[in-house]
PDB file of N, CA and C in Angstrom:
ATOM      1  N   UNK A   1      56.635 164.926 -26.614  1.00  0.00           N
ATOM      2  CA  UNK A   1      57.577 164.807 -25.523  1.00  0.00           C
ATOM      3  C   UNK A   1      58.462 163.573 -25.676  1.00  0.00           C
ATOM      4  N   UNK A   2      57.654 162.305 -26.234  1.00  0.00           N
ATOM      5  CA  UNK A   2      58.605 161.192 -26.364  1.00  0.00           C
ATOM      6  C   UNK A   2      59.810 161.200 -27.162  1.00  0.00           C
ATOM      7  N   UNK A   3      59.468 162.212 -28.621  1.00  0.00           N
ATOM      8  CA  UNK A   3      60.636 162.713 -29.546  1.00  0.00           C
ATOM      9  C   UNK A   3      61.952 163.193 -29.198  1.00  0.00           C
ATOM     10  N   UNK A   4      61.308 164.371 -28.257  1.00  0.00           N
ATOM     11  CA  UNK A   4      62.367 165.488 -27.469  1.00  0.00           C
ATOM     12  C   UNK A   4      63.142 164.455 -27.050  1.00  0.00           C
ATOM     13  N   UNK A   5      63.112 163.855 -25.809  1.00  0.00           N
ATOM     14  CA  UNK A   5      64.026 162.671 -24.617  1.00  0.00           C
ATOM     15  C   UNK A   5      65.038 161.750 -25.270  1.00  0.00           C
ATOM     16  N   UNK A   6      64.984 161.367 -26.314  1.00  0.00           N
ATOM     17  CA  UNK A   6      66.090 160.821 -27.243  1.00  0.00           C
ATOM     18  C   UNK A   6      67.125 161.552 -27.806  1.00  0.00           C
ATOM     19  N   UNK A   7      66.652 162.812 -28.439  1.00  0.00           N
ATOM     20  CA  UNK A   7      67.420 163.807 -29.128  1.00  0.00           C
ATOM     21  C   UNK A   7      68.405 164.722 -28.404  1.00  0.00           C
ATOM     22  N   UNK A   8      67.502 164.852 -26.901  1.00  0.00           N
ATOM     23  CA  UNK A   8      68.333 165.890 -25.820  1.00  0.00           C
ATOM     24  C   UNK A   8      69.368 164.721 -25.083  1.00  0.00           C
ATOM     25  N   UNK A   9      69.346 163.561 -25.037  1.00  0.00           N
ATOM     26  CA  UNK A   9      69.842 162.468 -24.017  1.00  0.00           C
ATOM     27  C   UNK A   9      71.149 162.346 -25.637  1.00  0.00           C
ATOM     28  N   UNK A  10      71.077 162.363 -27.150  1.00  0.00           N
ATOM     29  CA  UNK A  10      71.769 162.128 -28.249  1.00  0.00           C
ATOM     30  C   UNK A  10      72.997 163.298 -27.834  1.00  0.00           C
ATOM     31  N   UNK A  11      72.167 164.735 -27.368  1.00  0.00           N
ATOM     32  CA  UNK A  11      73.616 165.680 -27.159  1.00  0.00           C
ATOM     33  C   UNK A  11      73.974 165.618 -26.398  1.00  0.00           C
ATOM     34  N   UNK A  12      73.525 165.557 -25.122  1.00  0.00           N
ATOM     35  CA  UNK A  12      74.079 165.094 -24.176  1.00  0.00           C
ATOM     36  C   UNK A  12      75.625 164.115 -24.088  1.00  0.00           C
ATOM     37  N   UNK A  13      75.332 163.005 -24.987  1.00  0.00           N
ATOM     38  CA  UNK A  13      76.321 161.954 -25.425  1.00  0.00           C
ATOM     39  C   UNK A  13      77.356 162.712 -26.207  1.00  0.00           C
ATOM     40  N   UNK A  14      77.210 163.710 -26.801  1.00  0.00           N
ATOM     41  CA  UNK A  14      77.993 163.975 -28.028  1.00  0.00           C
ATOM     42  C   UNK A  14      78.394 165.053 -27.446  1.00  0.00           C
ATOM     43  N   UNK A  15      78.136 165.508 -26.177  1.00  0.00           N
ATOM     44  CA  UNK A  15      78.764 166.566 -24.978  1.00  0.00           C
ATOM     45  C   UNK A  15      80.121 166.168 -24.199  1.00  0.00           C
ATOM     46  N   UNK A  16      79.859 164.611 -23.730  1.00  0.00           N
ATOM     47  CA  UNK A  16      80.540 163.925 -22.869  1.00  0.00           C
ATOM     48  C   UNK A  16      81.457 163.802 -23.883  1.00  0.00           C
ATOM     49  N   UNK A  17      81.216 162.937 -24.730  1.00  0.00           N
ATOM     50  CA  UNK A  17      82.492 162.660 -25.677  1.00  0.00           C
ATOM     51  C   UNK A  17      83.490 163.633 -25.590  1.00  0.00           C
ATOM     52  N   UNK A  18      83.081 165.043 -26.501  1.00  0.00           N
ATOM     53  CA  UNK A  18      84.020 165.856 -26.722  1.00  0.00           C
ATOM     54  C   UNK A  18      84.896 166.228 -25.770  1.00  0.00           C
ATOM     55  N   UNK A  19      83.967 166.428 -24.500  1.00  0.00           N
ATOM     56  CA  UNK A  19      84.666 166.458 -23.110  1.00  0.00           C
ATOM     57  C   UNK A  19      85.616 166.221 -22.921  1.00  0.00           C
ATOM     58  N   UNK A  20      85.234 164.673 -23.369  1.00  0.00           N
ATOM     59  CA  UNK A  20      86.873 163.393 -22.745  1.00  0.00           C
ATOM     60  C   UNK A  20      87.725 163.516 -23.841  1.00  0.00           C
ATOM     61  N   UNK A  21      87.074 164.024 -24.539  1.00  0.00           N
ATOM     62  CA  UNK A  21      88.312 163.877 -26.025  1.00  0.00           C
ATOM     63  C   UNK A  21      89.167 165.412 -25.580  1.00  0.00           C
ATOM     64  N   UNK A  22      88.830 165.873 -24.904  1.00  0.00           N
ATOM     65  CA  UNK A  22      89.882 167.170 -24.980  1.00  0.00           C
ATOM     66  C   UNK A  22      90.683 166.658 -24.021  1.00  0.00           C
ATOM     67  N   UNK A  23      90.829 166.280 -22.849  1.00  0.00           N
ATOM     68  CA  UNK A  23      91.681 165.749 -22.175  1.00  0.00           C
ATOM     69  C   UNK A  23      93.054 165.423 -22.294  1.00  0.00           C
ATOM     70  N   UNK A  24      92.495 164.482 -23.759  1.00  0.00           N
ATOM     71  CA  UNK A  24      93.784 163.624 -24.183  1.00  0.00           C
ATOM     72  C   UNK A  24      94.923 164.404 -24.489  1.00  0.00           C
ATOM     73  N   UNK A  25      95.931 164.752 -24.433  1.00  0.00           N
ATOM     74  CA  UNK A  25      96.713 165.890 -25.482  1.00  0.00           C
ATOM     75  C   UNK A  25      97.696 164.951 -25.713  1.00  0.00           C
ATOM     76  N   UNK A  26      98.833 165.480 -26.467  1.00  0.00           N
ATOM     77  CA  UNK A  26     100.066 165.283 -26.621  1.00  0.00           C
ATOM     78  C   UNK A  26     100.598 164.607 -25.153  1.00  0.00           C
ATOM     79  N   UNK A  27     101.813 163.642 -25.230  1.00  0.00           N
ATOM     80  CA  UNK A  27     102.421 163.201 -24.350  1.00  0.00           C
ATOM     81  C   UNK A  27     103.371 164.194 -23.924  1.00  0.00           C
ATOM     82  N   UNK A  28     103.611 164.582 -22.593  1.00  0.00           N
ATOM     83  CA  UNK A  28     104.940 165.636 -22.304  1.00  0.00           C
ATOM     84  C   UNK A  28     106.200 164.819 -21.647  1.00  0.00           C
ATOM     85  N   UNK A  29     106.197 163.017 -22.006  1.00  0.00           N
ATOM     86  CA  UNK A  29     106.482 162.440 -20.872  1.00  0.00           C
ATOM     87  C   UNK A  29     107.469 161.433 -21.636  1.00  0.00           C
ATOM     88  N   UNK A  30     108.440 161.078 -21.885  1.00  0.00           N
ATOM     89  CA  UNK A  30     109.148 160.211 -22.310  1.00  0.00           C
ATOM     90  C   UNK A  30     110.317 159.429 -22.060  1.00  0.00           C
ATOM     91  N   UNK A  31     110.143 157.856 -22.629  1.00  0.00           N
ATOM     92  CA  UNK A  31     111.510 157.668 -21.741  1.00  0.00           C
ATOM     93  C   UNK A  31     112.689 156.898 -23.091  1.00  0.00           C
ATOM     94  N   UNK A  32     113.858 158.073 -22.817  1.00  0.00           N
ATOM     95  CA  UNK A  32     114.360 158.522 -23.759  1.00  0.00           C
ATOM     96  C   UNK A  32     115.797 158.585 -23.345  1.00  0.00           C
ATOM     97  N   UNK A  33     116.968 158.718 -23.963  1.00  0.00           N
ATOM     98  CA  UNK A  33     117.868 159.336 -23.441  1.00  0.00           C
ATOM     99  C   UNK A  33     118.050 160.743 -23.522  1.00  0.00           C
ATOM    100  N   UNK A  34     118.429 161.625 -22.881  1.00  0.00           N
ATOM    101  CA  UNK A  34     118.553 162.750 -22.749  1.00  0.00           C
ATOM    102  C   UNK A  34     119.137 163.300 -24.122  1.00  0.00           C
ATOM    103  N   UNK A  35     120.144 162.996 -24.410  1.00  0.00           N
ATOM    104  CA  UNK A  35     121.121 162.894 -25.558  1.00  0.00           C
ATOM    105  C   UNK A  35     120.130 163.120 -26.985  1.00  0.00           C
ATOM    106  N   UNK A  36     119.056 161.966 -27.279  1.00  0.00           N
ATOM    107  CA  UNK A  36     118.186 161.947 -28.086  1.00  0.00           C
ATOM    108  C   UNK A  36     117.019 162.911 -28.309  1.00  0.00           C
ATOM    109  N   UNK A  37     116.957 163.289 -27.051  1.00  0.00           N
ATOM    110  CA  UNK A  37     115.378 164.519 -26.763  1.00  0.00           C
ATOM    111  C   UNK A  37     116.189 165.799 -27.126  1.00  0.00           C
ATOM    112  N   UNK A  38     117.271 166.270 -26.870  1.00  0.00           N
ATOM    113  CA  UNK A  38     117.875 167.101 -27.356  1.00  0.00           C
ATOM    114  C   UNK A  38     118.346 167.120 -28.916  1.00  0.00           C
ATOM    115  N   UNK A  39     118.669 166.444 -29.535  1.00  0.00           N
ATOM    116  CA  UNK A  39     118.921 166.445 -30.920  1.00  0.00           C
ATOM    117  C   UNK A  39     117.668 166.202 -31.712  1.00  0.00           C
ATOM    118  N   UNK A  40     116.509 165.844 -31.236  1.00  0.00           N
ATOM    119  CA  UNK A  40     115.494 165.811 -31.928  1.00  0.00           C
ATOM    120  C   UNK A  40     114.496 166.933 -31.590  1.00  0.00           C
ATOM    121  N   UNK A  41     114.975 167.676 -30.375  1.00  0.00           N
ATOM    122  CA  UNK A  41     114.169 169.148 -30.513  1.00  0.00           C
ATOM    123  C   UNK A  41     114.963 169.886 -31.264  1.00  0.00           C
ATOM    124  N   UNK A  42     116.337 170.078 -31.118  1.00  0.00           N
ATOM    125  CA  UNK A  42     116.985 170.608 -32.652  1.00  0.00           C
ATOM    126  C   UNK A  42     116.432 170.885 -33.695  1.00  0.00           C
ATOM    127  N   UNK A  43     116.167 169.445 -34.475  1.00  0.00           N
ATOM    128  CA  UNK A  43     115.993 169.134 -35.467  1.00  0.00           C
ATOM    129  C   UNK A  43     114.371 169.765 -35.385  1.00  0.00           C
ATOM    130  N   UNK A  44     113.458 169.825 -34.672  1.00  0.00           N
ATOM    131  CA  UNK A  44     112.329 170.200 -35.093  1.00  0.00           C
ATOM    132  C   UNK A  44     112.419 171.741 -35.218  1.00  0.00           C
ATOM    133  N   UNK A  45     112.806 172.131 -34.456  1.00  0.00           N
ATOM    134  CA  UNK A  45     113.111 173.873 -34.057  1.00  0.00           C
ATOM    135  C   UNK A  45     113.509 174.228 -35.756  1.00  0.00           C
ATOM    136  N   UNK A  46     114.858 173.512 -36.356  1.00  0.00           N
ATOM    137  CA  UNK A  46     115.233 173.922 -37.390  1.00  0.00           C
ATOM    138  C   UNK A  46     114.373 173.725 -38.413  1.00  0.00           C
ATOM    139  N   UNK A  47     113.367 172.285 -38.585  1.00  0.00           N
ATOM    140  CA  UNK A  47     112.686 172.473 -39.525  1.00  0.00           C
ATOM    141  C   UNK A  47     111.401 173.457 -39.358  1.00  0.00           C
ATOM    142  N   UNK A  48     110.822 174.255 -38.346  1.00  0.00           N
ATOM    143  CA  UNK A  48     110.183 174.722 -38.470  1.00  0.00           C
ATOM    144  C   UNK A  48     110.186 175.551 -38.230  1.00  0.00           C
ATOM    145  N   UNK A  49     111.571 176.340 -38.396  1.00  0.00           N
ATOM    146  CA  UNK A  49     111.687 177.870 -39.190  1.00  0.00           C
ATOM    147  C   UNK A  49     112.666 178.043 -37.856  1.00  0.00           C
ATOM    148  N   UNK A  50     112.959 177.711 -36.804  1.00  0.00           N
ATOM    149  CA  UNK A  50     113.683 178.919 -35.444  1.00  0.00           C
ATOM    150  C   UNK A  50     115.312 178.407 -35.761  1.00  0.00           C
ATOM    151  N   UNK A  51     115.704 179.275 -34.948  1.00  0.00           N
ATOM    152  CA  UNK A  51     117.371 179.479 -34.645  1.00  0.00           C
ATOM    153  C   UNK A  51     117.417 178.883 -33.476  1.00  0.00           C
ATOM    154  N   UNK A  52     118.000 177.756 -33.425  1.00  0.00           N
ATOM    155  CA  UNK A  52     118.344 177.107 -32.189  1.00  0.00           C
ATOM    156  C   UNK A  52     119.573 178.411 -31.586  1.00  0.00           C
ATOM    157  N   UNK A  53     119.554 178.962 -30.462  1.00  0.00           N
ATOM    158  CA  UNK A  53     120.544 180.048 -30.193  1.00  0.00           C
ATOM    159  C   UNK A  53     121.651 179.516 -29.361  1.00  0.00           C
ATOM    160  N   UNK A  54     121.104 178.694 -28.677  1.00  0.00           N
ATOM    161  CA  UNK A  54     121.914 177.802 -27.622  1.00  0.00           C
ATOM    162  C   UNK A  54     121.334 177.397 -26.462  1.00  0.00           C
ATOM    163  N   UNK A  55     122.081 175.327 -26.251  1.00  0.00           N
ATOM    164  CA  UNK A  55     121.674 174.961 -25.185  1.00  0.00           C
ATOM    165  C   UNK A  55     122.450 174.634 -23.777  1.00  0.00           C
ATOM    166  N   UNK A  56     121.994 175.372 -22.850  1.00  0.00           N
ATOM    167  CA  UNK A  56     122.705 175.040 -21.533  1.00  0.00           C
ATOM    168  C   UNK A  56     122.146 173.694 -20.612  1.00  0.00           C
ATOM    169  N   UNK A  57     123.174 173.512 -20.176  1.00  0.00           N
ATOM    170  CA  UNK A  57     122.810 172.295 -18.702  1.00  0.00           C
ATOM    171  C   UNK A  57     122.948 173.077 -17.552  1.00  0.00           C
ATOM    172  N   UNK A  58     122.031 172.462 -17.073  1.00  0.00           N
ATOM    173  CA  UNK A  58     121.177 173.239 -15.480  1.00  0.00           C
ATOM    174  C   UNK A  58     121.117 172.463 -14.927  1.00  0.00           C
ATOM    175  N   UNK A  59     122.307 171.972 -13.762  1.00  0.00           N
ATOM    176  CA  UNK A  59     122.072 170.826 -13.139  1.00  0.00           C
ATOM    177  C   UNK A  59     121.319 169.573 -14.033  1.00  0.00           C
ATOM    178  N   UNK A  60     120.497 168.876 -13.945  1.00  0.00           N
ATOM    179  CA  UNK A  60     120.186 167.457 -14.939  1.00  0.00           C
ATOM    180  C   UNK A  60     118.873 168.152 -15.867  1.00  0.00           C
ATOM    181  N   UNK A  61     118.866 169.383 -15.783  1.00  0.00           N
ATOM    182  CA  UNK A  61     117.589 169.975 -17.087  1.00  0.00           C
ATOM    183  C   UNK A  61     119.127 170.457 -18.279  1.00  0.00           C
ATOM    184  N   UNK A  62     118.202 170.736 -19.111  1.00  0.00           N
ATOM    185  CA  UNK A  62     119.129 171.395 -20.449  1.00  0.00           C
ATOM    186  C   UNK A  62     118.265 172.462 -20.818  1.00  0.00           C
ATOM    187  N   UNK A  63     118.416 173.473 -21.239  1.00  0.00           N
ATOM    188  CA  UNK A  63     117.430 175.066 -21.557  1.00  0.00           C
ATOM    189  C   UNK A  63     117.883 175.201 -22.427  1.00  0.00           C
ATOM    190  N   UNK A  64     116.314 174.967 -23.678  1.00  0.00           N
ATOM    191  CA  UNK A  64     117.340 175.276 -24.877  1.00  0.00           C
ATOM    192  C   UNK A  64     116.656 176.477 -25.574  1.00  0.00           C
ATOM    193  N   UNK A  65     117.053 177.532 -25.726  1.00  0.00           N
ATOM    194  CA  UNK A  65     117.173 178.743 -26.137  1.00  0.00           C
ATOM    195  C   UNK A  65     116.884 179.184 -27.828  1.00  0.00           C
ATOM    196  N   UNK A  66     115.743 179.694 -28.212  1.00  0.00           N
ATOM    197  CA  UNK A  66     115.647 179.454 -29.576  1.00  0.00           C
ATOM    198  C   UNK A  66     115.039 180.971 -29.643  1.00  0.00           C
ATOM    199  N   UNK A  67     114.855 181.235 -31.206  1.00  0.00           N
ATOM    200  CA  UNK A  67     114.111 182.177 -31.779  1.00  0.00           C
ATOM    201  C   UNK A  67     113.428 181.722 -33.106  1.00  0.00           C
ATOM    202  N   UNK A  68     112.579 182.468 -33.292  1.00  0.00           N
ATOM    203  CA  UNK A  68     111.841 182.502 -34.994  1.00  0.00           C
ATOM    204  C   UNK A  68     112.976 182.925 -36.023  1.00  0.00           C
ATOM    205  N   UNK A  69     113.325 182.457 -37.146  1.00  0.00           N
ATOM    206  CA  UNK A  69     114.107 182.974 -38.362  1.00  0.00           C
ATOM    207  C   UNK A  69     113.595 183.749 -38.888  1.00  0.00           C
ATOM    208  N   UNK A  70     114.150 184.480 -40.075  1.00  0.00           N
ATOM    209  CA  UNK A  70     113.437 185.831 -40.338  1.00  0.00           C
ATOM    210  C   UNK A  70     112.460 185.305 -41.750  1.00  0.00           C
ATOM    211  N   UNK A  71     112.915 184.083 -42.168  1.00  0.00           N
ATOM    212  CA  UNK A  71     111.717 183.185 -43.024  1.00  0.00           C
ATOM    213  C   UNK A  71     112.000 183.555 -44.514  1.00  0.00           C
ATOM    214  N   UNK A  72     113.013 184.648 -44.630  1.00  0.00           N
ATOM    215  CA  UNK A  72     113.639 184.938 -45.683  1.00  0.00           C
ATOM    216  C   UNK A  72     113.097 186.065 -46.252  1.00  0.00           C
ATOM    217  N   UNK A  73     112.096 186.794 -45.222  1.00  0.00           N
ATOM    218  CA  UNK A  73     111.403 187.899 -45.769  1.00  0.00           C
ATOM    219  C   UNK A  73     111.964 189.496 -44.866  1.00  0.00           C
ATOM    220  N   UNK A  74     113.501 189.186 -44.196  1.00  0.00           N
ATOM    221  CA  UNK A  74     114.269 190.191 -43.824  1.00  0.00           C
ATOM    222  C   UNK A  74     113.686 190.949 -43.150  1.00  0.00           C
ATOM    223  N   UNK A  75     112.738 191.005 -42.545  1.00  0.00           N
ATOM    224  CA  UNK A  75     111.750 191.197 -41.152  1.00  0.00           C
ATOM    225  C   UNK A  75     113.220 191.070 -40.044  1.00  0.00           C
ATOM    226  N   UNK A  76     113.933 190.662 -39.801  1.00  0.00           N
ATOM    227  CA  UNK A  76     114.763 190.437 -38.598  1.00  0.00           C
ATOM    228  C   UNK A  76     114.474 189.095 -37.806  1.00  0.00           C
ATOM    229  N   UNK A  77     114.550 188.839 -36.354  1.00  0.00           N
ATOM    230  CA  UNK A  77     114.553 187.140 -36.166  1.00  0.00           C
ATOM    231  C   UNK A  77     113.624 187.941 -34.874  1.00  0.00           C
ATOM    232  N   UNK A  78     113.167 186.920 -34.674  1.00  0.00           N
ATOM    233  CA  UNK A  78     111.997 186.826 -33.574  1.00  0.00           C
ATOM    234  C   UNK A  78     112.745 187.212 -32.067  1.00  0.00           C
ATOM    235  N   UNK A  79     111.512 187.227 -31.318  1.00  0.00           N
ATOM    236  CA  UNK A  79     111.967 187.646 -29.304  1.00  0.00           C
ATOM    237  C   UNK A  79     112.730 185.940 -29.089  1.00  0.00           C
ATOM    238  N   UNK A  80     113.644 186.091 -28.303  1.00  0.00           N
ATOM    239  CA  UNK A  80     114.300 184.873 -27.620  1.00  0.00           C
ATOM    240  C   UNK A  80     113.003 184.476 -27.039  1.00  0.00           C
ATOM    241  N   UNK A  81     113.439 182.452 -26.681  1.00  0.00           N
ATOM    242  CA  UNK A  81     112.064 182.272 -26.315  1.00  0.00           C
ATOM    243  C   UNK A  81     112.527 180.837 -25.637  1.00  0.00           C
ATOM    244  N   UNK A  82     112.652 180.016 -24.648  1.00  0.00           N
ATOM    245  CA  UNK A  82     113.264 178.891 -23.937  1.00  0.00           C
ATOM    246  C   UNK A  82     111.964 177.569 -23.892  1.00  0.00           C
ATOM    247  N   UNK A  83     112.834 177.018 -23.822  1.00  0.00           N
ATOM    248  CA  UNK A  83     111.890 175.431 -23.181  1.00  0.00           C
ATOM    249  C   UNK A  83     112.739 174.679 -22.171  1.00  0.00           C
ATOM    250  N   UNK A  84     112.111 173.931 -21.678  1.00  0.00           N
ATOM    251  CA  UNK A  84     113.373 172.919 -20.334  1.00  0.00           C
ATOM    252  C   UNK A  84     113.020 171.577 -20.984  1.00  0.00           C
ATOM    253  N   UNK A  85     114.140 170.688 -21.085  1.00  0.00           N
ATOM    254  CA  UNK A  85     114.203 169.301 -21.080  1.00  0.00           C
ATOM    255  C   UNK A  85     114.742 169.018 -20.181  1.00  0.00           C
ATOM    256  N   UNK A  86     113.730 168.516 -19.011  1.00  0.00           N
ATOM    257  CA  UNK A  86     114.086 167.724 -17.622  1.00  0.00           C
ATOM    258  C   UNK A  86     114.020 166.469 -17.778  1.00  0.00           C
ATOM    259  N   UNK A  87     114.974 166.039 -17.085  1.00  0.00           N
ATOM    260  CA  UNK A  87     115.134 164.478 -16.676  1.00  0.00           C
ATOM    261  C   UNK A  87     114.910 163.920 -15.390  1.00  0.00           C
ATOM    262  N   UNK A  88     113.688 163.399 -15.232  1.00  0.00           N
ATOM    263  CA  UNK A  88     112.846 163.071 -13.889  1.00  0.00           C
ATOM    264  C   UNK A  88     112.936 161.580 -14.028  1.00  0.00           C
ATOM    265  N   UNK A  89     114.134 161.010 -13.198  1.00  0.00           N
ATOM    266  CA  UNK A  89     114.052 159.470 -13.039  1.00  0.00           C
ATOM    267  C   UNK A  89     114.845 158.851 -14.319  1.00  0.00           C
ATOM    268  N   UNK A  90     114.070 158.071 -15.382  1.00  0.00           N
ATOM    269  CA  UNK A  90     114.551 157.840 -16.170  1.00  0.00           C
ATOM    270  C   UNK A  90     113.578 158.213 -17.476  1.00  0.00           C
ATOM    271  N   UNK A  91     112.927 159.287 -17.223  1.00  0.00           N
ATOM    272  CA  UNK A  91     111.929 160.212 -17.861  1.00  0.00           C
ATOM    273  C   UNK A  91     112.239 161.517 -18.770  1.00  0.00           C
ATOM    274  N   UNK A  92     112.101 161.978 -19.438  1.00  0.00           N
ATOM    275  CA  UNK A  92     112.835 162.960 -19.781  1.00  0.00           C
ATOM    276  C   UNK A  92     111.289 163.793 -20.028  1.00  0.00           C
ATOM    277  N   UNK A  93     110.809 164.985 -19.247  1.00  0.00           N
ATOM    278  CA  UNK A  93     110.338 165.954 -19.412  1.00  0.00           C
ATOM    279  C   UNK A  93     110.183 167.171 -20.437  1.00  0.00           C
ATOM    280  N   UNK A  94     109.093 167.424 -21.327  1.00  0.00           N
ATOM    281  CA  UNK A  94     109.230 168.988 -21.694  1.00  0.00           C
ATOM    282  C   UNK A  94     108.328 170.014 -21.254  1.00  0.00           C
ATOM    283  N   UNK A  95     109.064 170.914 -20.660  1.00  0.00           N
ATOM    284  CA  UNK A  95     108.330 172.201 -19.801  1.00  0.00           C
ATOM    285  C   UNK A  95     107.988 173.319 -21.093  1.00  0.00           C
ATOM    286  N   UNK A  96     107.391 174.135 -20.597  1.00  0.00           N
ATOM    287  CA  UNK A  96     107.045 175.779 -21.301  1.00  0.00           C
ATOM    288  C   UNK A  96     107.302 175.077 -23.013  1.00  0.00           C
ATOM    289  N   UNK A  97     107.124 174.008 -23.430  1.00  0.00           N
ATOM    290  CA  UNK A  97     107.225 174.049 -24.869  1.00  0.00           C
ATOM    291  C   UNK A  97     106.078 173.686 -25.805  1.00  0.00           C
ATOM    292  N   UNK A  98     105.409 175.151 -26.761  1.00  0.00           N
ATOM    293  CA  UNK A  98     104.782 175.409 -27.537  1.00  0.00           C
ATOM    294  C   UNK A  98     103.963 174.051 -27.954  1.00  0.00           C
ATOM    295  N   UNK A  99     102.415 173.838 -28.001  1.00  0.00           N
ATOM    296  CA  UNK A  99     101.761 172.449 -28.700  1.00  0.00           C
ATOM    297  C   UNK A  99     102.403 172.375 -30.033  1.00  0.00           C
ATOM    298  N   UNK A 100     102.379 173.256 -30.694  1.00  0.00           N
ATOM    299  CA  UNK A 100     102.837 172.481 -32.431  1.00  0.00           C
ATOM    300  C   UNK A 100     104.524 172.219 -32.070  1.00  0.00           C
ATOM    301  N   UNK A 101     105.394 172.844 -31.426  1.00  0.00           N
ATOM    302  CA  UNK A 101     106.866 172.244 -31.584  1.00  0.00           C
ATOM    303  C   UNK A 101     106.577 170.709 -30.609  1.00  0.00           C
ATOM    304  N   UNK A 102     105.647 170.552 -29.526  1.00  0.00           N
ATOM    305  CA  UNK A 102     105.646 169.451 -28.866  1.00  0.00           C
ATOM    306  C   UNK A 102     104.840 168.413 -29.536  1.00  0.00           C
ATOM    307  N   UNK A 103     104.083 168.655 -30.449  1.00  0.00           N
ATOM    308  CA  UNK A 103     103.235 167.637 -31.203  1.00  0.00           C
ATOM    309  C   UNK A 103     104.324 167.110 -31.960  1.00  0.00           C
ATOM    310  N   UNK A 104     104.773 167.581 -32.842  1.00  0.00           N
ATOM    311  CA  UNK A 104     105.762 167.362 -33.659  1.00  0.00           C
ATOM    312  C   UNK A 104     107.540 167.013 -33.450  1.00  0.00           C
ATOM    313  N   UNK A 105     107.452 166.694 -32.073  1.00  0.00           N
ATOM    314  CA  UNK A 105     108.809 166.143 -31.556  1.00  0.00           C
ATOM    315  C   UNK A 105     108.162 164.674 -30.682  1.00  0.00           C
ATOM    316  N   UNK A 106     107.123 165.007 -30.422  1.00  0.00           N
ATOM    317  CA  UNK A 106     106.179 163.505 -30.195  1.00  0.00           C
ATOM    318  C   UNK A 106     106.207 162.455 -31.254  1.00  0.00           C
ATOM    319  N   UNK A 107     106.025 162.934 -32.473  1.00  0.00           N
ATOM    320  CA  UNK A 107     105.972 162.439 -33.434  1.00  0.00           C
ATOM    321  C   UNK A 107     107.184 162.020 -33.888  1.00  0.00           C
ATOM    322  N   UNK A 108     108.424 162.390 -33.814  1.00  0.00           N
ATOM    323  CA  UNK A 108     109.601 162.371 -34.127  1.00  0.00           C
ATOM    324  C   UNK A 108     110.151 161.245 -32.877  1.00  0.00           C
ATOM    325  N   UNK A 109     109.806 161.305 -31.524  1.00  0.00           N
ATOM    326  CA  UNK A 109     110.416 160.261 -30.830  1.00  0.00           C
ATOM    327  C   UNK A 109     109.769 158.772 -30.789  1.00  0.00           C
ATOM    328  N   UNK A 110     108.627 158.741 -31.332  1.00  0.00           N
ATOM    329  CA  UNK A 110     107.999 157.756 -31.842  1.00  0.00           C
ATOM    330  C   UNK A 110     108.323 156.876 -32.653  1.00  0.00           C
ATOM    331  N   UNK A 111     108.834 157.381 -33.941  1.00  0.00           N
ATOM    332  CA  UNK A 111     109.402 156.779 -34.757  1.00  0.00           C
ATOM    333  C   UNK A 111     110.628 155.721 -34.589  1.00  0.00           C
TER     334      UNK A 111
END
């Protein structure tokens, strides 16, 4: 019994951890100029394969409008598909946008 109480109290620990470690995600939250969050979701969209289709202003959001490219394998281009870059304060927001395009524009405003 004395064996067991260390080993079950060991996962226990290695329960909590993972726990809190999922929490953490990507930042959706930046303070940026508007101007900049837009040309650097561009730029990610294009390097990772979509058609930027076009972006509108919506009152102080911008909707920017993309698809999948056809990747060069003439399949045709992907379903239309949107994200919002809101500007909350002096914050600039990203709504409805995908973890790998938001990991990777995190990474890009960092720099």
């Amino acid at each position: 019994m004395k064996r067991v109480l260390p080993i079950v109290l060991a996962l226990a620990g290695v329960a909590v951890v993972s726990l809190a470690a999922q929490e953490h995600g990507p930042k959706r939250e930046f303070i940026i100029a508007p101007t900049r969050a837009r040309s650097v979701t561009r730029e990610v969209l294009v390097r990772q394969g979509f058609e930027v289709v076009r972006i509108e202003t919506v009152g102080s959001d911008q909707v920017v409008y993309y698809r999948r490219g056809n990747m060069g394998r003439g399949k045709g281009k992907g379903p239309m598909a949107k994200m919002v870059i809101r500007r909350v304060e002096n914050r600039v927001v990203f709504v409805d946008t995908p973890e790998a395009i938001l990991v990777d524009i995190n990474l890009r405003l960092r720099l």
